[in-house]
Protein backbone atom coordinates (compact mmCIF):
# COMPACT_ATOMS: atom_id res chain seq x y z
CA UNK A 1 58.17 -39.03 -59.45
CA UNK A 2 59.99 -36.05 -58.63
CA UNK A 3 58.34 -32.53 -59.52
CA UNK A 4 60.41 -29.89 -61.17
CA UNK A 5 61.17 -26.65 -59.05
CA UNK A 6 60.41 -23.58 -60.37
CA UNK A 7 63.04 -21.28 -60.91
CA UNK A 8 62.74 -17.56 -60.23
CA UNK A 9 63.51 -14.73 -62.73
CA UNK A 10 65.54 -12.38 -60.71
CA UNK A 11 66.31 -10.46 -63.76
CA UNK A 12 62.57 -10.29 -65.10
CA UNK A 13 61.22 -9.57 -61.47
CA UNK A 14 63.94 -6.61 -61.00
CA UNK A 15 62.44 -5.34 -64.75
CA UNK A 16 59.25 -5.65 -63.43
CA UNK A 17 60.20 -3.38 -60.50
CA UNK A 18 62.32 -0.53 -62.37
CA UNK A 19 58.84 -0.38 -64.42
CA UNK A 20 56.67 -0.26 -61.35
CA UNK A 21 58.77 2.25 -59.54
CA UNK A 22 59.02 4.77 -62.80
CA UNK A 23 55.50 4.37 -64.06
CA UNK A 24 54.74 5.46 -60.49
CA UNK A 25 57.02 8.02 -60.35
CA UNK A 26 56.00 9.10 -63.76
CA UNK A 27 52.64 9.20 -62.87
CA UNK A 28 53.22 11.28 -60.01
CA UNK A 29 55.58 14.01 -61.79
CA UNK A 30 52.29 14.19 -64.44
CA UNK A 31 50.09 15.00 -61.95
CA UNK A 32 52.65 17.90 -60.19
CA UNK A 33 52.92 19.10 -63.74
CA UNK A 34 49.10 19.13 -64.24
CA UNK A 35 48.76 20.86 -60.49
CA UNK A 36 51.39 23.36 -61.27
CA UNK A 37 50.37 24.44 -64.93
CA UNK A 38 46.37 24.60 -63.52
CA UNK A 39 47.77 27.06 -61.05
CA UNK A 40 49.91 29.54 -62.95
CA UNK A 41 46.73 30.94 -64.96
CA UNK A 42 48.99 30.97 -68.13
CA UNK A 43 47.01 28.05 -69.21
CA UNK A 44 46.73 24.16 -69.09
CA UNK A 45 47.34 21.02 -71.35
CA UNK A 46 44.69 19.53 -73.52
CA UNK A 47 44.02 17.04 -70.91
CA UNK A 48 44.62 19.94 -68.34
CA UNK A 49 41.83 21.83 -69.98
CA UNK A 50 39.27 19.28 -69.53
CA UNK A 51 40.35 18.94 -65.57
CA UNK A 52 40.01 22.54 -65.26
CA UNK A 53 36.93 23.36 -67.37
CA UNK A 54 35.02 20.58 -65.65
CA UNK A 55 36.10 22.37 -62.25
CA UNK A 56 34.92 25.99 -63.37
CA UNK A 57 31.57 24.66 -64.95
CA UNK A 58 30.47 22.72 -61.29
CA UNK A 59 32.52 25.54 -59.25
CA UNK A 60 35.26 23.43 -57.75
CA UNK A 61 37.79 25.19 -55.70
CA UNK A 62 41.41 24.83 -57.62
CA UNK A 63 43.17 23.12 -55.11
CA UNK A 64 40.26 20.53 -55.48
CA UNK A 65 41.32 19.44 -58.79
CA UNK A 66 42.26 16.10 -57.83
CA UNK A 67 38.69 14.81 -57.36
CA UNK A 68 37.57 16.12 -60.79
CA UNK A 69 40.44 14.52 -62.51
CA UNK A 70 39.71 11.19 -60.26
CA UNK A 71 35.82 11.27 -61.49
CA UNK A 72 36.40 11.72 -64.79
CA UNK A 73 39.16 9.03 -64.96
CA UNK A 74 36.65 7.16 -63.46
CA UNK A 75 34.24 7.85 -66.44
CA UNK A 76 36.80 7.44 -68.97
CA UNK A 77 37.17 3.99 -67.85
CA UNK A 78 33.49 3.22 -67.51
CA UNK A 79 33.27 3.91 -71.50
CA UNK A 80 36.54 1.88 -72.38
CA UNK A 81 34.57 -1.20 -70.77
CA UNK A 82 32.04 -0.69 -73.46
CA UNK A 83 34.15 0.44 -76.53
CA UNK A 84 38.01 -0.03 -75.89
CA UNK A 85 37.95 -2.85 -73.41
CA UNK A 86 41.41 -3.94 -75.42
CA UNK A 87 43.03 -0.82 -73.88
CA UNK A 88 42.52 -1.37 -70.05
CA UNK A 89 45.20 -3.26 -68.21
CA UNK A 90 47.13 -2.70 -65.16
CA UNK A 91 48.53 0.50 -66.27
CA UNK A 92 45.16 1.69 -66.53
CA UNK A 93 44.32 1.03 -62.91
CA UNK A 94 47.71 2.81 -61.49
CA UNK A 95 47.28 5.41 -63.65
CA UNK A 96 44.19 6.09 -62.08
CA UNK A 97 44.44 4.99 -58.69
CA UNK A 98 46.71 7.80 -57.01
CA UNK A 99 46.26 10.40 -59.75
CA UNK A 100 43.80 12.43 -58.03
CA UNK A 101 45.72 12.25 -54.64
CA UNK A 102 48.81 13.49 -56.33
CA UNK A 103 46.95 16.47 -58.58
CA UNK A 104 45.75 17.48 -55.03
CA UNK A 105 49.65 17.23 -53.53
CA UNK A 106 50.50 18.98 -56.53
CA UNK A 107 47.66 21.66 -56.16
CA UNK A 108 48.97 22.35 -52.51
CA UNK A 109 52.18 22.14 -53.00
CA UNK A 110 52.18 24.67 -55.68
CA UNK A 111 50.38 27.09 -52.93
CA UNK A 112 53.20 26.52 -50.28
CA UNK A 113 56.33 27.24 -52.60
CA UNK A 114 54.09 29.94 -54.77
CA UNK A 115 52.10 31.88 -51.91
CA UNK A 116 52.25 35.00 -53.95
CA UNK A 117 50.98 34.85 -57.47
CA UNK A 118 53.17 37.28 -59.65
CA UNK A 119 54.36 37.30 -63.43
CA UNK A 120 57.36 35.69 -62.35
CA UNK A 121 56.20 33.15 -60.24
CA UNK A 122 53.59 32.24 -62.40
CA UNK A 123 56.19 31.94 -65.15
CA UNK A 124 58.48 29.69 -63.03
CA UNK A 125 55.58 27.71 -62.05
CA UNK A 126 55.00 27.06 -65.53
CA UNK A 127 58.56 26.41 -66.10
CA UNK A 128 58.07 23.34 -63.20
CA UNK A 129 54.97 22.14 -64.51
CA UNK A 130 55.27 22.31 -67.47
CA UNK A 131 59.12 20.32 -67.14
CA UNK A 132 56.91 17.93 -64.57
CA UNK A 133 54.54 17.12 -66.98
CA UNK A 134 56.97 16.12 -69.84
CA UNK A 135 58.87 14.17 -67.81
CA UNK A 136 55.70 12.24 -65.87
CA UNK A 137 54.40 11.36 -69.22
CA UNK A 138 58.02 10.23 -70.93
CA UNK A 139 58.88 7.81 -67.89
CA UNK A 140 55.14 6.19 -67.72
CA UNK A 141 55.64 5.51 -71.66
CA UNK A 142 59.32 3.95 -71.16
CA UNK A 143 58.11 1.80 -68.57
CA UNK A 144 55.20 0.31 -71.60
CA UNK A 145 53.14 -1.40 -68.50
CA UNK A 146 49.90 0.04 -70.79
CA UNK A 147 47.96 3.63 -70.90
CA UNK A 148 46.00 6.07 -69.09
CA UNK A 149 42.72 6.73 -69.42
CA UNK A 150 42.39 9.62 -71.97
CA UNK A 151 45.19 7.36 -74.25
CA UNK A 152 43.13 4.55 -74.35
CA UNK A 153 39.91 6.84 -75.22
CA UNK A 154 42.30 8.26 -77.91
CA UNK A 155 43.53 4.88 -79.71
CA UNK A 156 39.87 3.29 -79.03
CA UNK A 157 38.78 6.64 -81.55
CA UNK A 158 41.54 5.90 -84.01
CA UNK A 159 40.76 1.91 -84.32
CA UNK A 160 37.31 3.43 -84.80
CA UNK A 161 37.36 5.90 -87.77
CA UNK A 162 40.76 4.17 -89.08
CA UNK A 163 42.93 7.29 -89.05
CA UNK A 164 46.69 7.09 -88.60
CA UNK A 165 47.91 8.04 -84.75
CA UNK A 166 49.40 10.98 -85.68
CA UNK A 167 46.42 12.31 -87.27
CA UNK A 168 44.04 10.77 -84.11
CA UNK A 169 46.17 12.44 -81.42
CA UNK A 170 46.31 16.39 -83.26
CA UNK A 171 42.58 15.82 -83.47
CA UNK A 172 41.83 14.10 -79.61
CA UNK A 173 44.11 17.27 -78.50
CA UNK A 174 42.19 20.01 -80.47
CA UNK A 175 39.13 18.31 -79.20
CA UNK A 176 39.82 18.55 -75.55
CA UNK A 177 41.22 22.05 -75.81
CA UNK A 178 37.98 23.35 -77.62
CA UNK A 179 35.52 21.37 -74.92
CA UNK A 180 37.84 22.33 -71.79
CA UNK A 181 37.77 26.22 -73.66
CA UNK A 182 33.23 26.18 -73.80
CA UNK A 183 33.45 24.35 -70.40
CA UNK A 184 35.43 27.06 -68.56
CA UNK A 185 38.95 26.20 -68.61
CA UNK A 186 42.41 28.54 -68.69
CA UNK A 187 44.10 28.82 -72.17
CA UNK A 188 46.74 30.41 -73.12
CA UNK A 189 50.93 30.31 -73.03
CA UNK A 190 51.29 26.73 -71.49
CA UNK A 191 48.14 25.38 -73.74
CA UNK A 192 50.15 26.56 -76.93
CA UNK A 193 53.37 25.47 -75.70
CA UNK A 194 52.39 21.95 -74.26
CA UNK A 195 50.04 21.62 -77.51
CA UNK A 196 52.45 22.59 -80.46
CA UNK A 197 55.74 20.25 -78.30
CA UNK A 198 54.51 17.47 -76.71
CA UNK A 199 54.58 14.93 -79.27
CA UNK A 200 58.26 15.76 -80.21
CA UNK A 201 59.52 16.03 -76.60
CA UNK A 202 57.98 12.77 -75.55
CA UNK A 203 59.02 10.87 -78.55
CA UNK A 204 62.88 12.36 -77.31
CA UNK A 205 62.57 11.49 -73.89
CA UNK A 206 60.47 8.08 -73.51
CA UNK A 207 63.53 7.06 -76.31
CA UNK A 208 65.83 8.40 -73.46
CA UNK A 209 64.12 6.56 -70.61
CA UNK A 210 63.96 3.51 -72.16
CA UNK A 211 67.28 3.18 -73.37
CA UNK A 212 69.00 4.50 -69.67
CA UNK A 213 66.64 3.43 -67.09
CA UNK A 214 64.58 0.13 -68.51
CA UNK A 215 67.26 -1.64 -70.42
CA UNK A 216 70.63 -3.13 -68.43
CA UNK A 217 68.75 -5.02 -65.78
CA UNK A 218 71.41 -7.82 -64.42
């Protein structure tokens, strides 16, 4: 009896890779943009705010950022095991695996091209980050290998009280900017900006990605 070879996907193992490779690289262009919007002091993100209030209220250094984002990651995770175990997979593990290497890069690298802090390089900071941050988030979304942490907290709320996503997101984001606000973090300018666009621009761009970079594979 003669057994059947197994034939290899090339075209579903080069998908595979082009998703690796830009979840990766969207995860690290998140984390620059987190770094680099932490360090302008015009403000942070909703999840931004967390990171950074969590860092003033135990008196972190800034360019230690990327062990408070790794612990709470870390905690994040610990309570989707009990209530949104549906929501961890492997994009939940390299989301969280390098993140608080790269929000440290970031940190430092934001020190090295930004030695000064002035109006305008805080302003062209926030320009970078806030760019970094768009795009991170846009390619780990067109590569759909699963979400981060604070996503899967998010959609684990929204299975729970039944709301729609739309509605579950505004009110996850007002929530972290009002706990990172009593906790000690920066708002202002990028908070707004990143709070009031996000959902538009990443609806535009993970479209983008998906239809440039993740479809085609021969």
């Amino acid at each position: 009896m003669k057994m059947r070879k197994g034939k290899v996907n090339f075209k579903d193992l080069k998908l595979n890779l082009k998703k690796f490779t830009f979840s990766m690289l969207g995860i690290f262009l998140t984390c620059l943009g987190v770094a680099f919007n932490n360090n302008t002091g015009l403000g942070n993100d909703p999840v931004g705010m967390i990171y950074d209030g969590l860092r003033v209220a135990f008196n972190i250094p800034i360019l230690k950022l990327g062990y408070v984002s790794n612990f709470l990651n870390i905690g994040l995770i610990l309570i989707l095991l009990l209530i949104g175990r549906r929501y961890l997979n492997i994009g939940t593990l390299m989301y969280l695996l390098p993140y608080g290497l790269f929000v440290t890069f970031g940190s430092n690298l934001y020190v090295s091209i930004f030695p000064k802090q002035t109006w305008l390089t805080s302003s062209l900071g926030g320009l970078l980050g806030v760019s970094f941050y768009y795009i991170g988030i846009s390619l780990f979304v067109a590569a759909d290998i699963g979400v981060d942490p604070f996503n899967g907290l998010m959609l684990t709320l929204r299975d729970i009280s039944g709301w729609s996503l739309r509605k579950s997101k505004v009110i996850f984001d007002v929530f972290l900017i009002l706990l990172g606000l009593l906790l000690g973090g920066k708002l202002g300018l990028i908070t707004a900006i990143t709070a009031v666009t996000t959902g538009p621009v990443l609806q535009f761009l993970s479209g983008w990605f998906k239809q440039k970079l993740m479809m085609g594979v021969t």
